[in-house]
Protein backbone atom coordinates (compact mmCIF):
# COMPACT_ATOMS: atom_id res chain seq x y z
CA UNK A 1 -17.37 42.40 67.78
CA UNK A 2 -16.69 40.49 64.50
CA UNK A 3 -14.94 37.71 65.31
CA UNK A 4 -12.94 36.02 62.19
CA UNK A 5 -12.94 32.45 63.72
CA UNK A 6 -11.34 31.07 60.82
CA UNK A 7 -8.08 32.96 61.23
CA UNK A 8 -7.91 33.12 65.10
CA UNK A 9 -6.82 30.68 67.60
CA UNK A 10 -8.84 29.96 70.59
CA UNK A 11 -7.32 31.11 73.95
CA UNK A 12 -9.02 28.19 75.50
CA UNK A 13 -10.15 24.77 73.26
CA UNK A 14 -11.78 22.11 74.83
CA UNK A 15 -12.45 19.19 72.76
CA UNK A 16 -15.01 15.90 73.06
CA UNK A 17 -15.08 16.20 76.89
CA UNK A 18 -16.48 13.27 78.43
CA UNK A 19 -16.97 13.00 82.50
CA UNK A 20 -18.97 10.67 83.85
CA UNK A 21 -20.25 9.14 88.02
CA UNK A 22 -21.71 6.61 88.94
CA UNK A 23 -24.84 5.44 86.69
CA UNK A 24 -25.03 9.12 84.93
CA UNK A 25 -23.13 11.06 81.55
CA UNK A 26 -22.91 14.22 83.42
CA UNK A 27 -21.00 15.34 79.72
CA UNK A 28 -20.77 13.38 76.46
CA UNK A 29 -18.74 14.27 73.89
CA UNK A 30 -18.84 18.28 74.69
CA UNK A 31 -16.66 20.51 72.98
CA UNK A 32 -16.04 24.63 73.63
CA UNK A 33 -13.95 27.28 72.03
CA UNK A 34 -13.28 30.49 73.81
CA UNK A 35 -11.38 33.47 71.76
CA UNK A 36 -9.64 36.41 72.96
CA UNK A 37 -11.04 39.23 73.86
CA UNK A 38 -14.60 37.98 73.67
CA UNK A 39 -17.63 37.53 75.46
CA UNK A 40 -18.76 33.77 74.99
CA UNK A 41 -22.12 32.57 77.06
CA UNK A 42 -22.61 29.05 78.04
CA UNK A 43 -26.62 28.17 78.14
CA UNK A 44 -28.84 25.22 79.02
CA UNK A 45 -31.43 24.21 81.16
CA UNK A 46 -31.23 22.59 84.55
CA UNK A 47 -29.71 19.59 84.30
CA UNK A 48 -27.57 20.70 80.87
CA UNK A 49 -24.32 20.21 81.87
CA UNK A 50 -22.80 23.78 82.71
CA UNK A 51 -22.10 23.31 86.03
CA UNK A 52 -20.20 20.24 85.58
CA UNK A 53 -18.43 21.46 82.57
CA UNK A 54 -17.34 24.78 84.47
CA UNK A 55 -16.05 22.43 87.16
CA UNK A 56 -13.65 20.54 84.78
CA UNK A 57 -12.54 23.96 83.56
CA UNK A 58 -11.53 25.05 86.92
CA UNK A 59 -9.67 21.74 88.04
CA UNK A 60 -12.91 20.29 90.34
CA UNK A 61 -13.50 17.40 88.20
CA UNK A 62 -10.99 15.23 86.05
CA UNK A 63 -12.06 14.45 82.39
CA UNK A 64 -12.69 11.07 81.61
CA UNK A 65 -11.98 11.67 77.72
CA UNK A 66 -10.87 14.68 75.80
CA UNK A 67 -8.29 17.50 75.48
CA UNK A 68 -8.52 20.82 77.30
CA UNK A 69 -5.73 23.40 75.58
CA UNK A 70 -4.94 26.99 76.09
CA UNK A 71 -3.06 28.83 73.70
CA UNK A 72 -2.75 25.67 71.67
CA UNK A 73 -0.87 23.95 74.73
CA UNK A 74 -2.66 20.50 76.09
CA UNK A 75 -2.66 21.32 79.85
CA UNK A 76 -4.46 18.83 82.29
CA UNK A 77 -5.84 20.65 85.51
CA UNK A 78 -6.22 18.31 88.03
CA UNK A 79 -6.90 20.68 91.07
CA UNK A 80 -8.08 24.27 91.08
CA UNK A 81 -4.46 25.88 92.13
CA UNK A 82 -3.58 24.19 88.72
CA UNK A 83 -6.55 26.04 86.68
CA UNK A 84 -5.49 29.49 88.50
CA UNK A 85 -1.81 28.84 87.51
CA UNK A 86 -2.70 28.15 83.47
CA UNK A 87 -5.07 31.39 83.95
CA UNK A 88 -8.36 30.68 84.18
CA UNK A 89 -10.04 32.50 87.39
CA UNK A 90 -13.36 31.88 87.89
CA UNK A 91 -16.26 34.38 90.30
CA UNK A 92 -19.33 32.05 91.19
CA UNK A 93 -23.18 32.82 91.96
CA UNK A 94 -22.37 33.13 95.18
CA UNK A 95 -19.65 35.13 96.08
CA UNK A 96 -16.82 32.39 97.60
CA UNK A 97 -14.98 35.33 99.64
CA UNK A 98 -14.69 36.50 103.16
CA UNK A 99 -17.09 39.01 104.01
CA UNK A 100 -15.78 39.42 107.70
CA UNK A 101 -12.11 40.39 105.64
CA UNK A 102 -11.76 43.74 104.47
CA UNK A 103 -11.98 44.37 100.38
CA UNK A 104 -8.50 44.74 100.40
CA UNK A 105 -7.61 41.14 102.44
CA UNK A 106 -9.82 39.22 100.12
CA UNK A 107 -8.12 40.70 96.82
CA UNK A 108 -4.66 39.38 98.31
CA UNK A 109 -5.61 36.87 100.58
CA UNK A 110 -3.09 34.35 100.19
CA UNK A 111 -0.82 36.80 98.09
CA UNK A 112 -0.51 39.61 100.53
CA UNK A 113 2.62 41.88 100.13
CA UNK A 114 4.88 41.14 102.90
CA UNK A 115 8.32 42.26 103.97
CA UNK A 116 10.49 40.55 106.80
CA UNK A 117 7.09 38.29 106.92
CA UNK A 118 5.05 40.76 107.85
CA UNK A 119 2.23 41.95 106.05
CA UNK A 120 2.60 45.47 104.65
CA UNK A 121 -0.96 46.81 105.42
CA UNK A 122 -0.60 50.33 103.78
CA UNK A 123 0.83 48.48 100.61
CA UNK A 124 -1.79 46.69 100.19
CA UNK A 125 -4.49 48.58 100.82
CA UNK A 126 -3.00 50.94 98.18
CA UNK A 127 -2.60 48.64 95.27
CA UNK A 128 -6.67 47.48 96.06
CA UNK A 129 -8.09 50.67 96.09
CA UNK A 130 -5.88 51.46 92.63
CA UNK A 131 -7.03 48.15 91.19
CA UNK A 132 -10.33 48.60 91.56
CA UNK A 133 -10.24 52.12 90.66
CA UNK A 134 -8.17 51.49 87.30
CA UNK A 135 -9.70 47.81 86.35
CA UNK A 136 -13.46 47.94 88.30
CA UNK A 137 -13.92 52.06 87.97
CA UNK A 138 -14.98 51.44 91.53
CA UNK A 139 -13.97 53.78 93.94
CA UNK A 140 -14.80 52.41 97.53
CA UNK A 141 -12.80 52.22 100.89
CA UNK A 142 -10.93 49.11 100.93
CA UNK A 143 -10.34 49.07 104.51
CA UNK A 144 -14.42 48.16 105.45
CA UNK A 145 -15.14 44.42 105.66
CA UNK A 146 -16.67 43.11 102.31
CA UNK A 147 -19.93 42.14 103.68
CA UNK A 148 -20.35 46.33 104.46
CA UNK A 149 -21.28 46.52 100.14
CA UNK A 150 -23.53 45.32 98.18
CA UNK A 151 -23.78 41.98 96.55
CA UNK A 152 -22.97 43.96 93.30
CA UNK A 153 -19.63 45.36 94.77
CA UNK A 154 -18.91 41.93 96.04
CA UNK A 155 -19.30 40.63 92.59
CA UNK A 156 -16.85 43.47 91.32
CA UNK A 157 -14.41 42.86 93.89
CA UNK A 158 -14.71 38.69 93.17
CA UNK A 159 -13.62 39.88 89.49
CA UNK A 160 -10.45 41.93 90.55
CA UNK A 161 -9.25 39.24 93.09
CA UNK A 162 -9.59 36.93 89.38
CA UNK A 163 -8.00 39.73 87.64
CA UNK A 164 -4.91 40.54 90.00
CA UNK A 165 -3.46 36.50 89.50
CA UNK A 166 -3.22 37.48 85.88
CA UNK A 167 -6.17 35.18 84.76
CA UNK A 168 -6.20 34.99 80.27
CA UNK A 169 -9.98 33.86 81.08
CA UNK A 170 -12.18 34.60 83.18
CA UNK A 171 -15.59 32.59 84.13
CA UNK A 172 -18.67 34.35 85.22
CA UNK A 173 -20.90 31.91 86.52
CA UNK A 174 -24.73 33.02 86.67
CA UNK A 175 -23.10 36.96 88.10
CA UNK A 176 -26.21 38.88 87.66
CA UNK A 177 -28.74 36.21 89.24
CA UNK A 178 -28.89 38.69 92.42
CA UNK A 179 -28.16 41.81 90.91
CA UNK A 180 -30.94 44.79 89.94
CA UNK A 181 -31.12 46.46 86.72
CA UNK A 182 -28.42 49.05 87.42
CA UNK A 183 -25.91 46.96 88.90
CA UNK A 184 -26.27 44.53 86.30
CA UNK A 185 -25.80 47.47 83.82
CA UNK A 186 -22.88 48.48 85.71
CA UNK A 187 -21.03 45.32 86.10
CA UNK A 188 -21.62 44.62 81.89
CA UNK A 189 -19.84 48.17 81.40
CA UNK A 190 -16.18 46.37 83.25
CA UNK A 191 -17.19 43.42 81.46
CA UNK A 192 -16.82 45.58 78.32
CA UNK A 193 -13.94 47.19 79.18
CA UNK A 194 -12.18 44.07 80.48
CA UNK A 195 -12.97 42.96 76.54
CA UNK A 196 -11.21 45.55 74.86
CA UNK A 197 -8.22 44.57 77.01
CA UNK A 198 -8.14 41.97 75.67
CA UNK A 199 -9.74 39.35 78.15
CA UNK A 200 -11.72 36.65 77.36
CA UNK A 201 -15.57 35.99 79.40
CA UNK A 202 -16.64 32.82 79.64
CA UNK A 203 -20.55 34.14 80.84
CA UNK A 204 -22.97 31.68 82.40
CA UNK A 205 -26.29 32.47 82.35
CA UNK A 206 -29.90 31.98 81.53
CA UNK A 207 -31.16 35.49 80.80
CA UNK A 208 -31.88 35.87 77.46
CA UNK A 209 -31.62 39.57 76.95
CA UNK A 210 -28.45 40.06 79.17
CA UNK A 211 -26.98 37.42 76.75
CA UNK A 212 -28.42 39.10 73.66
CA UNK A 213 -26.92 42.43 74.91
CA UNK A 214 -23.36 41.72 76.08
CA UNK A 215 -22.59 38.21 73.88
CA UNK A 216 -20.61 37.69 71.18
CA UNK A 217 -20.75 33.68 70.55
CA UNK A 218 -23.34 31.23 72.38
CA UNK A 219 -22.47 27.45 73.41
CA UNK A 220 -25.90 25.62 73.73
CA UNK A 221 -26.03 22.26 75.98
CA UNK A 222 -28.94 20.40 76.59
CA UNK A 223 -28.46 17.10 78.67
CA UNK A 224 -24.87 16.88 78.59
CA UNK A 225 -24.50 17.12 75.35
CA UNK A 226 -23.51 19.79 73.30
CA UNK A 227 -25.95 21.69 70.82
CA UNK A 228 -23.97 23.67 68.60
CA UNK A 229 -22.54 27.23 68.87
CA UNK A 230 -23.92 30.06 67.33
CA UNK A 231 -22.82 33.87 66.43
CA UNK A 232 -25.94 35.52 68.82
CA UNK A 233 -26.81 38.02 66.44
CA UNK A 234 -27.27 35.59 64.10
CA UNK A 235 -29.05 32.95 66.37
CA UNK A 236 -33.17 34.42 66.91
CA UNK A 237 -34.57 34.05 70.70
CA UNK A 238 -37.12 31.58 68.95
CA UNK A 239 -34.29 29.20 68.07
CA UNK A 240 -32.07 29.87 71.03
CA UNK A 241 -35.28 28.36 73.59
CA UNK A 242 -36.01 26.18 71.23
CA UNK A 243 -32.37 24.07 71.03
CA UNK A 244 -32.18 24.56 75.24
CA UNK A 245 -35.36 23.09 75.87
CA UNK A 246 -35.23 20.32 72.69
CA UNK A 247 -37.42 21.00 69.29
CA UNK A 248 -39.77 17.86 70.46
CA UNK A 249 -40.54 19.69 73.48
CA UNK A 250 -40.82 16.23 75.24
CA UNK A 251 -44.69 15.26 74.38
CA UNK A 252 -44.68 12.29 77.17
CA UNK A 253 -46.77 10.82 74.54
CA UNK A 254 -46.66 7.50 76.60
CA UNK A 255 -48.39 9.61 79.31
CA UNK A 256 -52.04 8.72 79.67
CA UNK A 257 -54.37 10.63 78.56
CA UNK A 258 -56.26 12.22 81.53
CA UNK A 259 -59.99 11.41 81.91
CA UNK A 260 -62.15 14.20 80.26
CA UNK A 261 -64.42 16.03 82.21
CA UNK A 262 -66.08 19.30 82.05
CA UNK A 263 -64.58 21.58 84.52
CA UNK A 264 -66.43 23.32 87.05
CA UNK A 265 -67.43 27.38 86.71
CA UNK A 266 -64.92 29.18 88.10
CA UNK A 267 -65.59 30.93 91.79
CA UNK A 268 -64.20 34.06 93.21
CA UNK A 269 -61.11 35.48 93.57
CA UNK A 270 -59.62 33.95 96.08
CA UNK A 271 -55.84 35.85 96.04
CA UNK A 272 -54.65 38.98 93.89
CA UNK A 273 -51.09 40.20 94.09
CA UNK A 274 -50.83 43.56 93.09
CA UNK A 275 -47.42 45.17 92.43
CA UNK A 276 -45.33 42.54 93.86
CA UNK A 277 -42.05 42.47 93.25
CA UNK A 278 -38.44 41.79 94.90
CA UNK A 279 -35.10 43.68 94.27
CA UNK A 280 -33.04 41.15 92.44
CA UNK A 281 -35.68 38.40 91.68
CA UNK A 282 -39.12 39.65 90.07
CA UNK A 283 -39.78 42.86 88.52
CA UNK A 284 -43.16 44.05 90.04
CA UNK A 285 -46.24 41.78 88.20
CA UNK A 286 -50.03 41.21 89.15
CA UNK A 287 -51.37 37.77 89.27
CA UNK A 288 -54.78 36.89 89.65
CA UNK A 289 -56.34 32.89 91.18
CA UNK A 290 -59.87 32.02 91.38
CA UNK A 291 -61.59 29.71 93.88
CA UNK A 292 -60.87 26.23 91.50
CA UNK A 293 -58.73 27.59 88.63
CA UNK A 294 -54.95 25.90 88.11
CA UNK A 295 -53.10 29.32 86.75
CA UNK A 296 -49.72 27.79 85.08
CA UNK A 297 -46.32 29.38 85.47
CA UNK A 298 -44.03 28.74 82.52
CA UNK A 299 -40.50 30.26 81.76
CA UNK A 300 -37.08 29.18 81.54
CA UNK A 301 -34.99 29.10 84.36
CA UNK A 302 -34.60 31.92 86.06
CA UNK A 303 -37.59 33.12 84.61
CA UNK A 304 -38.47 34.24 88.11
CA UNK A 305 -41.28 31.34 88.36
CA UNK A 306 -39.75 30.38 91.82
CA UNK A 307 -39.35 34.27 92.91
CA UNK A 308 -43.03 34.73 92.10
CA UNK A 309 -43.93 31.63 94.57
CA UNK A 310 -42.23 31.82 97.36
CA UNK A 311 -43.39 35.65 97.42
CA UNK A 312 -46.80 34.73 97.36
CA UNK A 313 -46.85 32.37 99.90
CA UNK A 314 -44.93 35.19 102.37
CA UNK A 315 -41.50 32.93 102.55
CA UNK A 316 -39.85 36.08 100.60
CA UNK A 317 -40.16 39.54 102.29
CA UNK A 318 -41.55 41.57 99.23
CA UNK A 319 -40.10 45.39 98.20
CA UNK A 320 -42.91 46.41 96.27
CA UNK A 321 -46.81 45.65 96.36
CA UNK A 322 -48.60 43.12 98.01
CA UNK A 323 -50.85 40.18 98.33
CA UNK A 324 -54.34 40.23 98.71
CA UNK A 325 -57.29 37.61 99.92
CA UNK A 326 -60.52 39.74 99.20
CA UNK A 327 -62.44 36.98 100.73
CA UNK A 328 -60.80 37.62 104.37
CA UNK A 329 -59.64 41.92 102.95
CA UNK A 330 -56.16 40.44 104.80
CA UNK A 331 -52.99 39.66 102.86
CA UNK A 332 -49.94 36.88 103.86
CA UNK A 333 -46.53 38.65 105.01
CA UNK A 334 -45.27 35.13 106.06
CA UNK A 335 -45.12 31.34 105.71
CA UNK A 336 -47.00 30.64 109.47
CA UNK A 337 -49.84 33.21 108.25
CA UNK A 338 -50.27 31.98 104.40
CA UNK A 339 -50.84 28.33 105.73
CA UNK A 340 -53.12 29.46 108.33
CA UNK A 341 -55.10 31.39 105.71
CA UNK A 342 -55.02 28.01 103.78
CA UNK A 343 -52.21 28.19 100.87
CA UNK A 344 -49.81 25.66 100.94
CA UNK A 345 -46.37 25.64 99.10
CA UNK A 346 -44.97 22.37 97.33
CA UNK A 347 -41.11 23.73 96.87
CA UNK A 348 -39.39 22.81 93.87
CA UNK A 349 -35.89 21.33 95.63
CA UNK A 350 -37.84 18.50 97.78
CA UNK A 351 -34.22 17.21 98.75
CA UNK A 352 -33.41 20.41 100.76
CA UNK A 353 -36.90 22.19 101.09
CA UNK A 354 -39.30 19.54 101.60
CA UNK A 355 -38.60 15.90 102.78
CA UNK A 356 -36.69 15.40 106.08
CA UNK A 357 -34.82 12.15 105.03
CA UNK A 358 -34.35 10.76 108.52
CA UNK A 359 -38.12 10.86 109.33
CA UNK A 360 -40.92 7.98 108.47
CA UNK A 361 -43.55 8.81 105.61
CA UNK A 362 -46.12 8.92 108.84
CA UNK A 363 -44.00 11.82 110.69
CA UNK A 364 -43.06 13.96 106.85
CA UNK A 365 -46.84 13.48 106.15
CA UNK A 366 -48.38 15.11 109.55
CA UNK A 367 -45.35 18.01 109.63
CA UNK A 368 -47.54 20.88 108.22
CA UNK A 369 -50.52 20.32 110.10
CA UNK A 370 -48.57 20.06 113.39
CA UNK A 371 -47.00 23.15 112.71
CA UNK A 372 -50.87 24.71 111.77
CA UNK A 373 -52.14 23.72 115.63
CA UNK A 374 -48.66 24.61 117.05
CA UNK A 375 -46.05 22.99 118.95
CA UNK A 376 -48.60 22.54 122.05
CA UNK A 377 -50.96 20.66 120.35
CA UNK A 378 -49.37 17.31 119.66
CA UNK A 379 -51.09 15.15 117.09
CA UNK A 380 -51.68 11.75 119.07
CA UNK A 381 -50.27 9.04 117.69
CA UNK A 382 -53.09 6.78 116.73
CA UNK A 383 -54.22 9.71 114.69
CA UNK A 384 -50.90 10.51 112.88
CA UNK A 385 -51.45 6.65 112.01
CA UNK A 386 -54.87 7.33 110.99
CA UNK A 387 -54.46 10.51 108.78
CA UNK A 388 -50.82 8.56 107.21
CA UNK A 389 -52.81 5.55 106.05
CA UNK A 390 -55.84 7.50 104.62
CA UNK A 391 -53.38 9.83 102.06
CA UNK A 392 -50.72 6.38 101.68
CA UNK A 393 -53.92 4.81 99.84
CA UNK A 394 -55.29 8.30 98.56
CA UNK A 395 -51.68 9.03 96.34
CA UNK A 396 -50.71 5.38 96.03
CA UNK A 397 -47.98 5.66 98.10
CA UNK A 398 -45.46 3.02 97.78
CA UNK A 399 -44.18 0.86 99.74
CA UNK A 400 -47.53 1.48 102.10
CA UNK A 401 -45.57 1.35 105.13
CA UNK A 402 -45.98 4.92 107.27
CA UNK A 403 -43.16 3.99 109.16
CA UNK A 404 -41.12 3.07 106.45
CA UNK A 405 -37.77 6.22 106.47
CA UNK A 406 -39.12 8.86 103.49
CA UNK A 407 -34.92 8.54 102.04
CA UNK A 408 -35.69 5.03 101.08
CA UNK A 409 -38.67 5.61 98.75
CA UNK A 410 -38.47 6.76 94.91
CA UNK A 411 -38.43 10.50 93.96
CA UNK A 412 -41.91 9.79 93.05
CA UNK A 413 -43.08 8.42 95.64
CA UNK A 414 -41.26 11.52 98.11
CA UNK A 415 -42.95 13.80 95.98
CA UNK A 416 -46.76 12.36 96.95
CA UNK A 417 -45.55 12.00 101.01
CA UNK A 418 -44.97 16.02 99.94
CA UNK A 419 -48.05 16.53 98.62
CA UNK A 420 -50.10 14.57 101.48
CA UNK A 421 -48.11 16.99 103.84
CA UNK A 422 -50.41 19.21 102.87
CA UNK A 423 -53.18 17.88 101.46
CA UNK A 424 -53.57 17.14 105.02
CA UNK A 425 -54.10 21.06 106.26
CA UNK A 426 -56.93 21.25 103.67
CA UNK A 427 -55.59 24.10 101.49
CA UNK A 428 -57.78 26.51 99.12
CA UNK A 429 -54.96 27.21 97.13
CA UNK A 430 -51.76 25.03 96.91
CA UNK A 431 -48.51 26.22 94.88
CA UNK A 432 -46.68 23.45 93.36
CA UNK A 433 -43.25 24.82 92.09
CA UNK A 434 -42.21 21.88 89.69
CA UNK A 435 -44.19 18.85 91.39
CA UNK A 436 -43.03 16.52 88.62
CA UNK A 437 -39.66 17.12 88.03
CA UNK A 438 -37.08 13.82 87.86
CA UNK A 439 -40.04 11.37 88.55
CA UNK A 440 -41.18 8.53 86.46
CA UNK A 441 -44.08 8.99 83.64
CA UNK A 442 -46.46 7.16 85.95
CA UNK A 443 -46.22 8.94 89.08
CA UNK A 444 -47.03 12.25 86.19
CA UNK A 445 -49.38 11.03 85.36
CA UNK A 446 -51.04 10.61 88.55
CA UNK A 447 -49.88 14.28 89.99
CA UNK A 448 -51.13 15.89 86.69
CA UNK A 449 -54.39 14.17 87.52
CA UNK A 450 -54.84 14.57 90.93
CA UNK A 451 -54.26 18.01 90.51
CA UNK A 452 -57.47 18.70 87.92
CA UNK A 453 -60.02 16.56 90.14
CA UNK A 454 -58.96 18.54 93.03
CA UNK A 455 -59.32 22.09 91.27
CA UNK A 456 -63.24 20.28 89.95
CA UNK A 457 -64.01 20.11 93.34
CA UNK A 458 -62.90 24.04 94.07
CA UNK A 459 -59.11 23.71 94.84
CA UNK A 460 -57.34 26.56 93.61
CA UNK A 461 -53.68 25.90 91.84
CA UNK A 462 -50.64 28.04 90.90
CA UNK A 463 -48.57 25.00 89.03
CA UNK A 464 -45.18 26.03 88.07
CA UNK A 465 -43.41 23.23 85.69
CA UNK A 466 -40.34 23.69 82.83
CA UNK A 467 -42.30 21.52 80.75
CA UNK A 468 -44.75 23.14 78.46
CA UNK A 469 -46.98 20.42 77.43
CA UNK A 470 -47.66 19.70 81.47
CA UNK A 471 -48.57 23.29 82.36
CA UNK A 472 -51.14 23.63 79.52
CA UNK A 473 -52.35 20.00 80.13
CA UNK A 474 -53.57 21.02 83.53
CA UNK A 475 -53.98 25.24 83.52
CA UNK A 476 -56.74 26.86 82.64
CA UNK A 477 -54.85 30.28 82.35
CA UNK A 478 -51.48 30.87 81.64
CA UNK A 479 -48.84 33.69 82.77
CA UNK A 480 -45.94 33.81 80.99
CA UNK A 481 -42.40 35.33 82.78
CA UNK A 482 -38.87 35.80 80.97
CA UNK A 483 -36.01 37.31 82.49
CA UNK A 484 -37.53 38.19 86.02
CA UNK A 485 -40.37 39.89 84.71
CA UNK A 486 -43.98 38.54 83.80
CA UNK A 487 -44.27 39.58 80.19
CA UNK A 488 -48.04 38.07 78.97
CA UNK A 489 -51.11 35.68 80.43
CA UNK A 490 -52.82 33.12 77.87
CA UNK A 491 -56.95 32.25 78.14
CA UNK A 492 -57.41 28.56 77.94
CA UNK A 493 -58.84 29.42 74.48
CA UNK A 494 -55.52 30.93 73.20
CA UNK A 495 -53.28 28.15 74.55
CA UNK A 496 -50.34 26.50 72.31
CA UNK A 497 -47.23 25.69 72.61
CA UNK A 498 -46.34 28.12 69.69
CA UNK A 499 -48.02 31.35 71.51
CA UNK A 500 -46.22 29.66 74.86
CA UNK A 501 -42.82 29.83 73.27
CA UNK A 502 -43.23 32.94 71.07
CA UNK A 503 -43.69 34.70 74.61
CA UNK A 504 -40.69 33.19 76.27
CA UNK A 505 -38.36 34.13 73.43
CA UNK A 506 -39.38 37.79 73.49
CA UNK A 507 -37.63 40.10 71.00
C-alpha cells in the first residue's frame, strides 16, 4: 500500500534509542517508525542490532537514552506485562508456548474464562476454535495438544494468542525461518488480512524475497546503528545487501597479504551431493569438491550456508537427495560415519557447538580423534601430551600451555584449539562454517593461510564466511545461495565482488 507518511502518525515511534552493557553499543542512536496497518521489516546482519532492539520494544531491556511512543503517548516499558498492556505482542523464532497444552490452553493461558473460579472448558474451547477460524482461517481441533501440528500451525496459533490481548502491533520475529514454501505462503495471506484490519507488522527477517513480497517500508541496521529506511519498492536488492553488509565491504586491508604460490592441479572428486535438500532449510542443490579445491559458500544470513553444511557432513537428516564419495561409491547419513570417512566439520557457534569451556586445550584438542577410535580406546596420556604440543606450535596457539582451561584463551586462539581438534583425525575434506568470525585480523590472517597451504598439499575445503573478500581470497570456486536456495557457482576466473553481490541480490 501507499503509505502518505507525511500526513500519518506512527502507531509506534521510537526515537535515538541508545542501550548499552558492559564494554559494547548494542544500539546507538537508533530510531523506528511503525504506521498502521502496515507491514514494516526490520533487516541487518548478525550482530546488527535487531534482536536487542526487539527486546527494548517488548519490555526485556531498559533504554539507556531515547523516547519510545505509541499513538503519540511517551510510554516506558520496563517489563514485558508492561509492553503487552500498551499493545505490542510479539511471536518469536521459536515458538515460546506449551506444546504439552492444548491449542485452546495456550491461546488463554493465563486469561482463561472462568466462573465461580473454575475454568469453563467448553467456553473456551469455543471462542479458540472461532478465533482461529475468523482471524487465522484455520480450522483445526483445539482440544489436541499444540505440539500434535505443525511448526506452521504453531506459528498461527502464537499470532492469535498476540491477537486475542488486543495487541495495536504485532512483532514477527524471523516467523518463516522453519517454515516451507506453502506455509510460508499461507501464513503471509493472515498477515495480509491482519493488514487490512488495520494492524500493524513489525516483520523480522533476512529473506530478501519474502521481504520484497509482503513489505511495505524497510528499517536497515548494520552494527547498532541505524541505516536509513526505505519504501521497498523503491529500494533495489543491489542496494538493500549493499547498506546491510556496509558499501566498503570491509577490505581488512591491514590483513597481510598471503604468500603467492601456484596452486596445485586439482584431483578427483572426492564428494558430490546430488539433490540434497531439507524441508524448511535448503531447497534441493548439487555441490561438487575436488581432492584439494577450497569451494566458498557466500550468502547472507539465512542464506542456507549453515543448512548446506551440517547436511553434508550427515548432522542433518536430509528429505531429498544425497551425498556421494565416488572414491569409496558410499555416502555419509551421519556425523560418526562422515568423520570416519574423513570430513570434519568446524561449526560456526564455537561457544555452544565446539569448545567445551571447562576442559584444557590438551583434552578439546584430542576430542574428535577419541571419538574416531571409540570410547574403548583411550588415548594415553603421554600421547594426548604429545599430539597437544605438536598442533599448540603448528597454529601458534597461545598461551602454549595444553593444560591451560580452553574458556580462558581469546576467541582466536579457541578457534585454532577447534581447528587442531581435527586437524588431528587427518581429514580429506574439512567444512569450516565461519572459522573467522569475531577474531582479531592476525589470527585471519593465519586461518586464511593455513587453510590454502593445506588445500596445496591435497586438503579439500568447503569454507563458509559472511565476508566476501575472505571467501574469494581463499576459494577457488564459488557457489552462491540466497534465500535457502543455491542460485549460481563462480570459476576462479569469473570471481568479483560485483558478480558475488549481483548474485546475492537476485531480482
Amino acid at each position: 500500500m501507499d503509505i502518505a507518511l507525511s500526513t500519518q502518525q506512527p502507531i509506534l515511534q521510537m526515537t535515538r534509542i541508545h542501550k548499552r552493557f558492559p564494554g559494547v553499543k548494542a544500539l546507538t542512536d537508533v530510531s523506528l517508525r511503525l504506521f498502521p496497518g502496515e507491514v514494516h521489516a526490520l533487516m541487518g546482519e548478525n550482530g546488527a542490532g535487531k534482536s536487542t532492539l526487539i527486546k527494548v520494544l517488548t519490555g526485556v531491556y531498559s533504554i539507556d537514552e531515547g523516547l519510545v511512543e505509541m499513538e503519540g503517548t511517551a510510554i516506558s516499558m520496563r517489563s514485558p506485562q508492561e509492553s503487552q498492556a500498551a499493545g505490542i505482542s510479539t511471536v518469536y523464532q521459536e515458538v515460546n508456548l506449551c506444546p504439552n497444552l492444548t491449542v485452546a490452553e495456550n491461546i488463554f493461558i493465563g486469561r482463561e474464562p472462568r466462573r465461580f473460579g473454575c475454568i469453563q472448558w467448553k467456553q473456551m474451547n469455543l471462542r479458540a476454535a472461532e478465533l482461529l477460524r475468523e482471524r487465522m482461517n484455520l480450522h483445526i481441533d483445539v482440544t489436541l495438544p499444540l505440539q500434535s501440528y505443525s511448526v506452521a500451525v504453531q506459528q498461527l496459533v502464537a499470532i492469535a494468542r498476540a491477537l486475542n490481548i488486543s495487541a495495536k502491533v504485532l512483532i514477527l520475529d524471523e516467523p518463516t525461518s522453519s517454515l516451507d514454501q506453502n506455509e510460508v505462503d499461507q501464513l503471509f495471506r493472515i498477515m495480509r488480512k491482519l493488514q487490512q484490519e488495520g494492524l500493524s507488522i513489525l516483520f523480522v527477517t533476512h529473506f530478501l524475497d519474502q521481504m520484497y513480497e509482503i513489505s511495505d517500508r524497510v528499517t536497515i541496521l548494520r552494527g547498532g546503528e541505524l541505516v536509513g529506511e526505505y519504501m521497498a519498492n523503491e529500494l533495489s536488492r543491489l542496494d538493500l545487501v549493499l547498506k546491510m553488509i556496509g558499501k566498503e565491504l570491509h577490505l581488512l586491508e591491514e590483513l597481510p597479504e598471503l604468500a603467492a604460490q601456484d596452486k596445485n592441479s586439482l584431483g578427483d572428486e572426492l564428494l558430490r551431493a546430488e539433490g540434497l535438500g531439507r524441508r524448511g532449510g535448503i531447497e534441493p542443490f548439487d555441490l561438487t569438491i575436488r581432492k584439494g579445491e577450497v569451494v566458498g559458500l557466500a550468502g547472507l544470513l539465512g542464506s542456507g550456508r549453515t543448512e548446506a553444511a551440517r547436511l553434508l557432513f550427515g548432522a542433518d537428516k536430509p528429505d531429498f537427495g544425497q551425498v556421494i564419495l565416488p572414491s569409496t561409491g558410499g555416502g555419509v547419513h551421519s556425523p560418526r560415519e562422515a568423520i570416519g570417512r574423513r570430513i570434519a566439520f568446524c561449526s560456526e557457534n564455537r561457544k555452544t557447538e565446539g569448545i567445551i569451556g571447562d576442559l584444557t586445550v590438551r583434552e578439546n584438542i584430542i576430542l574428535a580423534l577419541q571419538a574416531k577410535d571409540g570410547m574403548f580406546k583411550t588415548i594415553p596420556r603421554k600421547r594426548q601430551e604429545e599430539l597437544a604440543g605438536e598442533y599448540i606450535r603448528m597454529l601458534n596457539i597461545n598461551p602454549p600451555s595444553p593444560d591451560q582451561l580452553i574458556k580462558n584463551l581469546s576467541g582466536g586462539n579457541q578457534q585454532k584449539v577447534l581447528l587442531a581438534r581435527w586437524l588431528l583425525t587427518e581429514p580429506e575434506l574439512f567444512i569450516l562454517d565461519e572459522p573467522t568470525r569475531g577474531i582479531d585480523i592476525g589470527a585471519k590472517a593465519e586461518i586464511q593461510k593455513l587453510v590454502l597451504t593445506l588445500s596445496r598439499q591435497g586438503m579439500s575445503f568447503l569454507f563458509i564466511s559472511s565476508e566476501l573478500e575472505e571467501v574469494l581470497r581463499v576459494s577457488d570456486r564459488i557457489a552462491i545461495l540466497r534465500d535457502r536456495r543455491k542460485v549460481k557457482e563462480i570459476s576462479e576466473k569469473d570471481m568479483s565482488q560485483q558478480q558475488i553481490m549481483q548474485a546475492i541480490a537476485g531480482g
